[in-house]
PDB file of N, CA and C in Angstrom:
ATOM      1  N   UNK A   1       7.750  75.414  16.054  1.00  0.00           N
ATOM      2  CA  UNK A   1       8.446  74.257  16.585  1.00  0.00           C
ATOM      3  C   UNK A   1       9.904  74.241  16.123  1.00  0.00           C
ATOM      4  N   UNK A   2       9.750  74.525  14.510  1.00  0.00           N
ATOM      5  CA  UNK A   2      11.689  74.456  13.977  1.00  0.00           C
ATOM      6  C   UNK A   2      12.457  75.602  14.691  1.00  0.00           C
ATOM      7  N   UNK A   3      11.567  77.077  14.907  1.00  0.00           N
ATOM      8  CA  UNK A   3      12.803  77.658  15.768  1.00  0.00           C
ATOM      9  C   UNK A   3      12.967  77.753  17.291  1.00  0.00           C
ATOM     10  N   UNK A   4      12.049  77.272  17.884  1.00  0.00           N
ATOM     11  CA  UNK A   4      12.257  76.447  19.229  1.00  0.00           C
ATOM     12  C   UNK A   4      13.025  74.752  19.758  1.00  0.00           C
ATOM     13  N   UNK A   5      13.021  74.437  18.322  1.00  0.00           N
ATOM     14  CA  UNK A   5      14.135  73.380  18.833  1.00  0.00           C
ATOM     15  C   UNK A   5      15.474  73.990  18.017  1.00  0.00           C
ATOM     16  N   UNK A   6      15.337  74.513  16.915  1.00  0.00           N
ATOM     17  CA  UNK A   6      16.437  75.411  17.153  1.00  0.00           C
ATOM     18  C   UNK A   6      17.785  76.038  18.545  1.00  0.00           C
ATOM     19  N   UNK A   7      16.644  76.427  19.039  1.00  0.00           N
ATOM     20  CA  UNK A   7      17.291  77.972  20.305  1.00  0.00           C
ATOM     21  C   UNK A   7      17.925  76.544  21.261  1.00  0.00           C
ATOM     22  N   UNK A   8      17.102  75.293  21.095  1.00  0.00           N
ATOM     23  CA  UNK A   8      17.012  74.076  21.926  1.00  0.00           C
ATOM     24  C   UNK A   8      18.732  73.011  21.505  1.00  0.00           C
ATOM     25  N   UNK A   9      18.712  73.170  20.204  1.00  0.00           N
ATOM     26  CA  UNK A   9      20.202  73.022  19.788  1.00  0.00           C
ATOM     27  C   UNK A   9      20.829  73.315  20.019  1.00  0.00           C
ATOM     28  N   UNK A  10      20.651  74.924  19.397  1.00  0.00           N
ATOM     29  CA  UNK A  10      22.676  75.711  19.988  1.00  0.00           C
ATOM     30  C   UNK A  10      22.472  75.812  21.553  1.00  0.00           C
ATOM     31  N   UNK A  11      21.765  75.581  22.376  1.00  0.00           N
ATOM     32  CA  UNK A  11      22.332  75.289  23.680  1.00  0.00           C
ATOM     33  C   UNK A  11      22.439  74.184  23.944  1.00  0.00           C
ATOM     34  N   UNK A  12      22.016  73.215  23.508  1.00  0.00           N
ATOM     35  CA  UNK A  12      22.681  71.773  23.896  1.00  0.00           C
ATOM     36  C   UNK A  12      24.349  71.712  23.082  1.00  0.00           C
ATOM     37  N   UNK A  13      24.302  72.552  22.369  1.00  0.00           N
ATOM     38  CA  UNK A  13      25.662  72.227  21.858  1.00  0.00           C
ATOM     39  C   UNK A  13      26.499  73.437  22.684  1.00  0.00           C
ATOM     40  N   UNK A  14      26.317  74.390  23.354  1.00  0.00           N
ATOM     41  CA  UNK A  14      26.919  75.319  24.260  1.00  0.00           C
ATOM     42  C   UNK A  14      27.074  74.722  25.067  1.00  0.00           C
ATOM     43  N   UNK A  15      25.855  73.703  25.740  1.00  0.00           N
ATOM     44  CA  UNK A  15      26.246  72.980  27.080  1.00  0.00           C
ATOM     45  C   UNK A  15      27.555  71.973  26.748  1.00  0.00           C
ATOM     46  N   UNK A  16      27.343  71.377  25.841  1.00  0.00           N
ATOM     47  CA  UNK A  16      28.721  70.417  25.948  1.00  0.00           C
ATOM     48  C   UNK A  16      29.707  70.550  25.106  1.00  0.00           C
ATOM     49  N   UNK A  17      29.975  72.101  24.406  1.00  0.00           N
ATOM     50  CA  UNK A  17      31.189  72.975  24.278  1.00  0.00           C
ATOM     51  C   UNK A  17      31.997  73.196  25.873  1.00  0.00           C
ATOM     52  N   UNK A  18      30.767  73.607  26.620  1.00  0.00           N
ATOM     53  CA  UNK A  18      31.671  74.061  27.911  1.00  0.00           C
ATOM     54  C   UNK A  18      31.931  72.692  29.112  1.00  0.00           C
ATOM     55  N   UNK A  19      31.167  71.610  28.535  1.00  0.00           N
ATOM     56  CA  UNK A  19      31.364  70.292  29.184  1.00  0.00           C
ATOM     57  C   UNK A  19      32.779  69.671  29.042  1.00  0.00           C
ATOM     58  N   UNK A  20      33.158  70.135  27.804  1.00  0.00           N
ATOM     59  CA  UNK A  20      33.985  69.431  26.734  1.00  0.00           C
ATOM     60  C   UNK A  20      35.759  70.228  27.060  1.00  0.00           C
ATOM     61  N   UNK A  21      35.229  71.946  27.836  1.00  0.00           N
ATOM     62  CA  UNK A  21      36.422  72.069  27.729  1.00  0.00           C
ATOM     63  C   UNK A  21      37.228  72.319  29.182  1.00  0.00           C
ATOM     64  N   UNK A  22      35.861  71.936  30.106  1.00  0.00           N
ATOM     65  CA  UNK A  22      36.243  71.492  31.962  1.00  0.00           C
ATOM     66  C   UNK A  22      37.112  69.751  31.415  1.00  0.00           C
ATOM     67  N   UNK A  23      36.163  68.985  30.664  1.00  0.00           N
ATOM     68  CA  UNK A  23      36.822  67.557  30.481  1.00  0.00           C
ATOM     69  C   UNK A  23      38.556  67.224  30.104  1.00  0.00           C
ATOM     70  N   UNK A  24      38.276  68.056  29.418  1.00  0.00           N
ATOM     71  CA  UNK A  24      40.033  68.150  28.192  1.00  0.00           C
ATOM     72  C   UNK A  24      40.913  67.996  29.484  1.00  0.00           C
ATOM     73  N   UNK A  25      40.626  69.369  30.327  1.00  0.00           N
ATOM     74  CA  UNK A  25      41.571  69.027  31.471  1.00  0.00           C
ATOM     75  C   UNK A  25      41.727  68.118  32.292  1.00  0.00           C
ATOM     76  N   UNK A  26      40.332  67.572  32.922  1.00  0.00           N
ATOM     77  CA  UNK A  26      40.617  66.185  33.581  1.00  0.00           C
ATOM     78  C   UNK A  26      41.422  65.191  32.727  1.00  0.00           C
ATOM     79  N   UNK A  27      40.565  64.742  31.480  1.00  0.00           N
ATOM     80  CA  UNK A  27      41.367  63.910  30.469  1.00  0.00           C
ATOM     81  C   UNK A  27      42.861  64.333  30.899  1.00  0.00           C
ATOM     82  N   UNK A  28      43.732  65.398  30.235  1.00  0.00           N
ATOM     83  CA  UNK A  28      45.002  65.473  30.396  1.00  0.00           C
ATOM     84  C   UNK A  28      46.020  64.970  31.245  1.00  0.00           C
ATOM     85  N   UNK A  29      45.565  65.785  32.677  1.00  0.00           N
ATOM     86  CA  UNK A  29      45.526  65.630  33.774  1.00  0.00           C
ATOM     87  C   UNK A  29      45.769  64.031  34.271  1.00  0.00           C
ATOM     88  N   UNK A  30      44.883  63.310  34.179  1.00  0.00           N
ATOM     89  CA  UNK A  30      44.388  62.037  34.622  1.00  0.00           C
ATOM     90  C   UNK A  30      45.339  60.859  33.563  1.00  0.00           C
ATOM     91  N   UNK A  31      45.406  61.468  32.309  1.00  0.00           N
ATOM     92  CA  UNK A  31      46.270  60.616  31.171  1.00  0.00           C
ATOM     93  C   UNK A  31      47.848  61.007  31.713  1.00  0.00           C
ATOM     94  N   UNK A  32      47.985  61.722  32.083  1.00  0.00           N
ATOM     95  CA  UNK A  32      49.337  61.903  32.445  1.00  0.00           C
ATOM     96  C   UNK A  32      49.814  61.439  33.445  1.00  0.00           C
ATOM     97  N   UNK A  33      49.156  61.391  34.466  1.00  0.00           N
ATOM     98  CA  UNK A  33      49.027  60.799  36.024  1.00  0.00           C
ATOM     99  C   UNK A  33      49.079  59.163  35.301  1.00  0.00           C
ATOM    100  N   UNK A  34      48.478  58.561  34.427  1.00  0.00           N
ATOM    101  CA  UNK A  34      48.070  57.440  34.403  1.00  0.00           C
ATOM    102  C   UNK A  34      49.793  56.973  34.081  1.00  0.00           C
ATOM    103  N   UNK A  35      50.006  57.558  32.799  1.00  0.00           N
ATOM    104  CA  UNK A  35      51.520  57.339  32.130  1.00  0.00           C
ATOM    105  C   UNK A  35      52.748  57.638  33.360  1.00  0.00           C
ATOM    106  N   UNK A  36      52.561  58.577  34.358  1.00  0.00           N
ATOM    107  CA  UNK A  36      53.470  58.585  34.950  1.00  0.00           C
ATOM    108  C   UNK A  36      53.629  57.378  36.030  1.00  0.00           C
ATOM    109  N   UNK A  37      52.502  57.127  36.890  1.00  0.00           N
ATOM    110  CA  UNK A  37      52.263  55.971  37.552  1.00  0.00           C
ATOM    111  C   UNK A  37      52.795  54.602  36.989  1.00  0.00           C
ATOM    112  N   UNK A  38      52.188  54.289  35.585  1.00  0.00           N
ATOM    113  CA  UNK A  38      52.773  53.157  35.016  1.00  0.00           C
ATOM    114  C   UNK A  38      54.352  53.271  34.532  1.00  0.00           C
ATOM    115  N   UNK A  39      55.037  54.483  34.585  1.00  0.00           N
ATOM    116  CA  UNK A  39      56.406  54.256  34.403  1.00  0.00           C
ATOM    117  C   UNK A  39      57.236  53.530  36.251  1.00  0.00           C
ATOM    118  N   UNK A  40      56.414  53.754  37.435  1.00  0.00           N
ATOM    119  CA  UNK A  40      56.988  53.602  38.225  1.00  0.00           C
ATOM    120  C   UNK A  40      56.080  51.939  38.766  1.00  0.00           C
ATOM    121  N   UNK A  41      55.298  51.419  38.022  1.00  0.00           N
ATOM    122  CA  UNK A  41      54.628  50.251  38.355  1.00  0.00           C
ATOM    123  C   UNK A  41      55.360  48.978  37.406  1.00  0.00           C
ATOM    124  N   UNK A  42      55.858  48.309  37.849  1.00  0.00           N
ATOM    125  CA  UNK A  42      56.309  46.863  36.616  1.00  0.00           C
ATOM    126  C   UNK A  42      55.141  46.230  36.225  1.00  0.00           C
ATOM    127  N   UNK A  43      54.245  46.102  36.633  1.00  0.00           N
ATOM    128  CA  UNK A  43      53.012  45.518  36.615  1.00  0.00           C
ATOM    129  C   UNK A  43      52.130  46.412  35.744  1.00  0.00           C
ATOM    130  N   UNK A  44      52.357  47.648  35.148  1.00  0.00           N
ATOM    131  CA  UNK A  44      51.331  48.266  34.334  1.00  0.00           C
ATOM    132  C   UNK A  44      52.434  49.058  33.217  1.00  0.00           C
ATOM    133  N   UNK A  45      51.829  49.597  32.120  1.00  0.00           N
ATOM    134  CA  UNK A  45      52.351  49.953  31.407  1.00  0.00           C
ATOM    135  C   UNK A  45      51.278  51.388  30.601  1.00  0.00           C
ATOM    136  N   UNK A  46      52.620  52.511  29.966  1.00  0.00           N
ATOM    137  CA  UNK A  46      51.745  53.459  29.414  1.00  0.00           C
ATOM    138  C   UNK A  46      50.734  53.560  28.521  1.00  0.00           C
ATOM    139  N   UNK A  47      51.061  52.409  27.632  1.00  0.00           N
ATOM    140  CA  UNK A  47      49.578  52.396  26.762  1.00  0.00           C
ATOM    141  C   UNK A  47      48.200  52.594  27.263  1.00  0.00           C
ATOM    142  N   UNK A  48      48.156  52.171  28.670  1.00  0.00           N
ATOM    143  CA  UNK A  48      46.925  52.863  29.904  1.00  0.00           C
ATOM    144  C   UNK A  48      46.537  54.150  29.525  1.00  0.00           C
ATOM    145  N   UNK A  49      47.233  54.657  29.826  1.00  0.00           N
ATOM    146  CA  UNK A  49      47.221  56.362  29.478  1.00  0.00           C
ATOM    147  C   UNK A  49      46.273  56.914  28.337  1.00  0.00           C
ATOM    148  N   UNK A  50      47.208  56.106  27.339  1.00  0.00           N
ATOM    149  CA  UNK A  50      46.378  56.314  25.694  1.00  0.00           C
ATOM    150  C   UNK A  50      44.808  55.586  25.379  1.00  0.00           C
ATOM    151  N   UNK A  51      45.178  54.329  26.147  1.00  0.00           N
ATOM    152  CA  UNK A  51      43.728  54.082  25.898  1.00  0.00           C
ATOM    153  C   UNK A  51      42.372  54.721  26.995  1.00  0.00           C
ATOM    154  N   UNK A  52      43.090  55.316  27.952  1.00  0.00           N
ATOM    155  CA  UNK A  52      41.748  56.384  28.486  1.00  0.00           C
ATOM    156  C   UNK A  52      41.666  57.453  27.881  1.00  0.00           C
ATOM    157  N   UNK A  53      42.624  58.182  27.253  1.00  0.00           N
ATOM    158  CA  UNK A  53      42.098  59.443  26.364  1.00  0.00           C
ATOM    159  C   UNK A  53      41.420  58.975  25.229  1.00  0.00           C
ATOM    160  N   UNK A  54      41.681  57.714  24.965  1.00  0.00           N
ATOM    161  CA  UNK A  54      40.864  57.179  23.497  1.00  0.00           C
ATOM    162  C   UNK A  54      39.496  57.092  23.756  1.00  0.00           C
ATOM    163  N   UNK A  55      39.181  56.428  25.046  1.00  0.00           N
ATOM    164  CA  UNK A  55      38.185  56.202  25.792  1.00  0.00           C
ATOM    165  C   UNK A  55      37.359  57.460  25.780  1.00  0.00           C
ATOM    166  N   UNK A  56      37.946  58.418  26.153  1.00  0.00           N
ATOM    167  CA  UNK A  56      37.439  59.541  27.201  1.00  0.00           C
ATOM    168  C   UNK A  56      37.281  60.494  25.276  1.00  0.00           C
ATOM    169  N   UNK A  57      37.863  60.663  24.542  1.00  0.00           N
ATOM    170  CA  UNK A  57      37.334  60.905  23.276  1.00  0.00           C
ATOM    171  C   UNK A  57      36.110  60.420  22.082  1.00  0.00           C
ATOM    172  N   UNK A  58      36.175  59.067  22.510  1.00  0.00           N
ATOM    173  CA  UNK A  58      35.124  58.184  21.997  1.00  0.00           C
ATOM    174  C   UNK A  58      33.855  58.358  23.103  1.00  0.00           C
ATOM    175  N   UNK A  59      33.772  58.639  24.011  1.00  0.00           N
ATOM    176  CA  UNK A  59      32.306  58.454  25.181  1.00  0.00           C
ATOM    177  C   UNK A  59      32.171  60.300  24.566  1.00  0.00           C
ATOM    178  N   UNK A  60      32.996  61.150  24.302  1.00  0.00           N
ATOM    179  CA  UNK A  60      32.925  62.715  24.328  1.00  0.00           C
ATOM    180  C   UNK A  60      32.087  62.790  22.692  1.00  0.00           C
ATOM    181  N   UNK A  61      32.654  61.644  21.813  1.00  0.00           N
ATOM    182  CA  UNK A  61      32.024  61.900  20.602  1.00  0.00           C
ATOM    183  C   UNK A  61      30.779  61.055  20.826  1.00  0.00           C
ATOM    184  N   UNK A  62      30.439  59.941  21.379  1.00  0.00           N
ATOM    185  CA  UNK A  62      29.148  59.297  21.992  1.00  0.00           C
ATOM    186  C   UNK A  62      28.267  60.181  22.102  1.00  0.00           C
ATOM    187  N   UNK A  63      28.483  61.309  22.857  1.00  0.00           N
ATOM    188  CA  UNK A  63      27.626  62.216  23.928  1.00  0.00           C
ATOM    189  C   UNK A  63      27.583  63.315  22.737  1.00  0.00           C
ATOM    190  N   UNK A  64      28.117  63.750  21.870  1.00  0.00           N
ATOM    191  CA  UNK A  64      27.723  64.644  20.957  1.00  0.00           C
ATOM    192  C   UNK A  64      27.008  63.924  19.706  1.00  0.00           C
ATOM    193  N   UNK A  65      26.877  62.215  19.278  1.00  0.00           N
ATOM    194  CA  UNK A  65      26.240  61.994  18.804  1.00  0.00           C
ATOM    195  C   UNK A  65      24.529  62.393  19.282  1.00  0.00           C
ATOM    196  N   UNK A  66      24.559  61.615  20.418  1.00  0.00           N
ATOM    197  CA  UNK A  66      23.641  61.106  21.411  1.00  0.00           C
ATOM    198  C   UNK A  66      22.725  62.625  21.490  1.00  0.00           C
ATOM    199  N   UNK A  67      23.759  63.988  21.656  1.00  0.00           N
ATOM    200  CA  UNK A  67      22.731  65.357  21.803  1.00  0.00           C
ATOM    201  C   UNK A  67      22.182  65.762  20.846  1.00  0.00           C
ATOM    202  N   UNK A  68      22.798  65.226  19.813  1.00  0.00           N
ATOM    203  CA  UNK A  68      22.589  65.611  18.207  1.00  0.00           C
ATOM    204  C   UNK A  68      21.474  64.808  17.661  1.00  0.00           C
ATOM    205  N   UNK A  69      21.158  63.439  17.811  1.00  0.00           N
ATOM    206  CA  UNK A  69      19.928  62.879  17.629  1.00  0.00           C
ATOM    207  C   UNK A  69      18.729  63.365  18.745  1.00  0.00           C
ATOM    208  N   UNK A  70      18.782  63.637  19.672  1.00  0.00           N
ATOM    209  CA  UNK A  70      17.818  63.784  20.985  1.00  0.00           C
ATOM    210  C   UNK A  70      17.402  65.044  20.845  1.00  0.00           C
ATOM    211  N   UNK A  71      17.943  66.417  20.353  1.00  0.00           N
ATOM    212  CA  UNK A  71      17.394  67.422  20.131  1.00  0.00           C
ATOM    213  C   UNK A  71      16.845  67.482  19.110  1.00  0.00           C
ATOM    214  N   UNK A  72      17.157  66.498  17.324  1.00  0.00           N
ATOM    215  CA  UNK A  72      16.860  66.416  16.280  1.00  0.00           C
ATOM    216  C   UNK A  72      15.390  65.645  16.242  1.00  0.00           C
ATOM    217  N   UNK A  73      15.541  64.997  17.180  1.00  0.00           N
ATOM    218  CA  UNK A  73      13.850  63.865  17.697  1.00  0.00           C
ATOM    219  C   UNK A  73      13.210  64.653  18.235  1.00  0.00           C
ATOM    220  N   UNK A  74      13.513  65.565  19.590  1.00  0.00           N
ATOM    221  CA  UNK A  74      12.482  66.200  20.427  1.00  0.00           C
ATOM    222  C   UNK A  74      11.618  66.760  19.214  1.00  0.00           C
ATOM    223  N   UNK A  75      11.941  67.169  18.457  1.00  0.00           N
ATOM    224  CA  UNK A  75      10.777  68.139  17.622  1.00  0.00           C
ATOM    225  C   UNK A  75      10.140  67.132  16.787  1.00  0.00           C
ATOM    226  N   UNK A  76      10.241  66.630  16.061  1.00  0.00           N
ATOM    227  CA  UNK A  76       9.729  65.540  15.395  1.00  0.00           C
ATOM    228  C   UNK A  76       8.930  64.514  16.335  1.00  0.00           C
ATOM    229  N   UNK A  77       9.229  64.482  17.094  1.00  0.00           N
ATOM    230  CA  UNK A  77       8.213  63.654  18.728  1.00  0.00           C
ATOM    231  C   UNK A  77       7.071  64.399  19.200  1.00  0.00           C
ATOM    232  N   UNK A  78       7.230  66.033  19.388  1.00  0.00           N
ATOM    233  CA  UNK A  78       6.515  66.948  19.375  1.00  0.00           C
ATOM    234  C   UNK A  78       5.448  67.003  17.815  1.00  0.00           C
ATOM    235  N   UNK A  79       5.803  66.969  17.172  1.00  0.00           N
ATOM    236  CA  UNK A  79       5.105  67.361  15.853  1.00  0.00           C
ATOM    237  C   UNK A  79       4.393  65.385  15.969  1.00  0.00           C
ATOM    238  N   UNK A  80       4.983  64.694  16.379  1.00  0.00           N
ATOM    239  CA  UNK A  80       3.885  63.002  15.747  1.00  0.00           C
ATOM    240  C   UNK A  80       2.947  63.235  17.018  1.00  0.00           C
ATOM    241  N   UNK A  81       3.173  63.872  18.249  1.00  0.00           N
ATOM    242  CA  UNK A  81       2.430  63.664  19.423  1.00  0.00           C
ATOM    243  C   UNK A  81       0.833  64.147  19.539  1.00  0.00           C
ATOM    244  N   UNK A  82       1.375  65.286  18.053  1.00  0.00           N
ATOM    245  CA  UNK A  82       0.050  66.384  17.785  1.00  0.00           C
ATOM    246  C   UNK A  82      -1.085  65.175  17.309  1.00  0.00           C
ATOM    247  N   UNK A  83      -0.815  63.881  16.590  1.00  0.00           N
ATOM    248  CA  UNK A  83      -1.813  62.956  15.581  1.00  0.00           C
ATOM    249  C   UNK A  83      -1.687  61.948  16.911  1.00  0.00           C
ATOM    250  N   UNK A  84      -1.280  61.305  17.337  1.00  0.00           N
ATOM    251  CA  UNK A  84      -0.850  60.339  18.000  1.00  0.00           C
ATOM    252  C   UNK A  84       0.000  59.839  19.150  1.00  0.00           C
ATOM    253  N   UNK A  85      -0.702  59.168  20.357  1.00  0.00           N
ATOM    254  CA  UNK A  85       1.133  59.321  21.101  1.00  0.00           C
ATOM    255  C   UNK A  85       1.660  57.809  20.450  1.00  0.00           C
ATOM    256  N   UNK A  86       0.861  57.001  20.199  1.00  0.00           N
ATOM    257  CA  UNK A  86       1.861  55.755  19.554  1.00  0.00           C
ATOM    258  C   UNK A  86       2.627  56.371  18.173  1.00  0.00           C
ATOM    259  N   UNK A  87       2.892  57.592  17.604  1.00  0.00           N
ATOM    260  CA  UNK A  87       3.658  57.837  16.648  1.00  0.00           C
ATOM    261  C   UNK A  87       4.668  58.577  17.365  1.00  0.00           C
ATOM    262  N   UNK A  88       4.245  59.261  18.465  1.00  0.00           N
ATOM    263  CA  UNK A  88       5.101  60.092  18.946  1.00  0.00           C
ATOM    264  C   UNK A  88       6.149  58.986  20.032  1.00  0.00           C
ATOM    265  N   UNK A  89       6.028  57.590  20.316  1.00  0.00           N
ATOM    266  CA  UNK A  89       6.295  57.001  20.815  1.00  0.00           C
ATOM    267  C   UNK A  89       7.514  55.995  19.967  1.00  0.00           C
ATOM    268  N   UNK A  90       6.739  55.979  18.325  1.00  0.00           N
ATOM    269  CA  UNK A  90       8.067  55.499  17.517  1.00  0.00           C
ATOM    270  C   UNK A  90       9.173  56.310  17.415  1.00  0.00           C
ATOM    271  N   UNK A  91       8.750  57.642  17.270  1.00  0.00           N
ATOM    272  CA  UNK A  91      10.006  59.008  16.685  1.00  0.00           C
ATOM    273  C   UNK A  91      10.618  58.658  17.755  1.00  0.00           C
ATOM    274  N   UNK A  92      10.325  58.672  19.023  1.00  0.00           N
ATOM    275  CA  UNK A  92      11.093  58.729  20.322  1.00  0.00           C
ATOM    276  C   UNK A  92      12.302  57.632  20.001  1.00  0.00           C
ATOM    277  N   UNK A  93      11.507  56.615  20.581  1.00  0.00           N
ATOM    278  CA  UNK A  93      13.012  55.167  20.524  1.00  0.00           C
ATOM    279  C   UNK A  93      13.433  55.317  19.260  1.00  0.00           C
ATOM    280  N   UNK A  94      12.965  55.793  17.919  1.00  0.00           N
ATOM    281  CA  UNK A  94      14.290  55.714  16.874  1.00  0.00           C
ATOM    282  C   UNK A  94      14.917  56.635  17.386  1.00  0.00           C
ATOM    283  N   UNK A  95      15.009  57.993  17.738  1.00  0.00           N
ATOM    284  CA  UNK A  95      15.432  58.810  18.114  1.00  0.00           C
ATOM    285  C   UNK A  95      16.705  58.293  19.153  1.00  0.00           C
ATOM    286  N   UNK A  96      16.281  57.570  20.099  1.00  0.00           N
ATOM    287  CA  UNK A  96      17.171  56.796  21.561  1.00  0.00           C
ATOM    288  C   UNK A  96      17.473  55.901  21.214  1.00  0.00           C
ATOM    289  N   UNK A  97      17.132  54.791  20.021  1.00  0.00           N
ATOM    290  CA  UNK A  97      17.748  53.729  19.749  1.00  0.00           C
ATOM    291  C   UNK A  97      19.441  54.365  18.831  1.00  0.00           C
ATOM    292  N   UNK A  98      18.989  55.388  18.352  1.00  0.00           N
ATOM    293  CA  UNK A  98      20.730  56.007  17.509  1.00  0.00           C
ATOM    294  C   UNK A  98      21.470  56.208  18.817  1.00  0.00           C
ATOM    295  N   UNK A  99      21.314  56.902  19.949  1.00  0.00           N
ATOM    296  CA  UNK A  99      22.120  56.824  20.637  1.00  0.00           C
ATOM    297  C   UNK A  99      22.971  55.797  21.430  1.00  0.00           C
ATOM    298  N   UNK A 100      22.081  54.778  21.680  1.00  0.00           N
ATOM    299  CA  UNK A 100      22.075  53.184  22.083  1.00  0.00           C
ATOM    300  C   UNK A 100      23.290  52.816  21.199  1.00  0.00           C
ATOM    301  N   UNK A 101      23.024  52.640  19.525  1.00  0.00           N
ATOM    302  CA  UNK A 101      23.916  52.154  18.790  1.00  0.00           C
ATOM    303  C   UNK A 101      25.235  52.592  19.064  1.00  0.00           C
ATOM    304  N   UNK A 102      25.258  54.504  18.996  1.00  0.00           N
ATOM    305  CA  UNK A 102      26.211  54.564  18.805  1.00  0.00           C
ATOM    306  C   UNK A 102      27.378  54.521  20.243  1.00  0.00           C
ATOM    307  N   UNK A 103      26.558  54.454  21.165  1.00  0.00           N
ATOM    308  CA  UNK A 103      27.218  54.318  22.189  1.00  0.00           C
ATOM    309  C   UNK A 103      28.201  52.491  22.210  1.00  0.00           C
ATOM    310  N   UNK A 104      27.063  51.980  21.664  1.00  0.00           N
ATOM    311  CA  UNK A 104      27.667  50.442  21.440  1.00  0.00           C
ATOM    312  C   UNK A 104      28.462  50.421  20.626  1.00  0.00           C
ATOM    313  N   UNK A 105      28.437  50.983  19.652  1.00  0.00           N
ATOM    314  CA  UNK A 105      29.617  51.000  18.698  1.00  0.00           C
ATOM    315  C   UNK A 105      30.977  51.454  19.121  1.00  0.00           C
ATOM    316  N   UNK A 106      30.856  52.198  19.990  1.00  0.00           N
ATOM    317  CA  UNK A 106      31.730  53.269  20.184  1.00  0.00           C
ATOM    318  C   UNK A 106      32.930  52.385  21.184  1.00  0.00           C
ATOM    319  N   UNK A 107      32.054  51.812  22.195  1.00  0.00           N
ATOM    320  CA  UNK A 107      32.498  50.553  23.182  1.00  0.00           C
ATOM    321  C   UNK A 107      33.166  49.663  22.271  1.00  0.00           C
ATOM    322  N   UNK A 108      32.901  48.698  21.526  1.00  0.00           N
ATOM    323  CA  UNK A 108      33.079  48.194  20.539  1.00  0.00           C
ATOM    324  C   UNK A 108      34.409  47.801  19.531  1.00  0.00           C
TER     325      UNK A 108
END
């Protein structure tokens, strides 16, 4: 089970290495567009800009919390499921309740 959620890690963390570095560019892209727009709008201003890359950094560290508990649970959910599914049913939501938090926090 530890080296099958293993192999189950470093590709969830490959997947959103390569998630992370299609994003950078939109982020950029889209933050710059935002700052340039608000230099030609009286009605908006660049701090826009900054607070979507803040945004778009905080939901990016969300989502690497969020893979980092969910692959760290799958096995431990697997291993309570073997005695029980009401144990394998607690590991789970603690498991999804960290992501919950930290997504709320993150908003926050």
């Amino acid at each position: 089970m530890k080296e099958i959620s293993n192999y189950i890690s470093v590709g969830a963390m490959a997947f959103l290495k390569a998630e992370w570095k299609i994003l950078a560019y939109f982020v950029i892209v889209v933050g710059i567009l935002l700052a340039v727009l608000a230099q030609t709008n009286p009605h908006s201003h660049w701090l826009i800009s900054v607070a979507f890359v803040i945004g778009a950094v905080l939901s990016a560290l969300a989502g690497y919390i969020g893979m980092r508990s969910a692959t760290l649970a799958n096995v431990r959910t697997a291993h309570a499921a073997r005695s029980s599914l009401k144990k394998a049913l607690n590991v789970s939501f603690g498991g999804g309740a960290v992501m919950g938090v930290g997504v709320a926090g993150m908003a926050v």
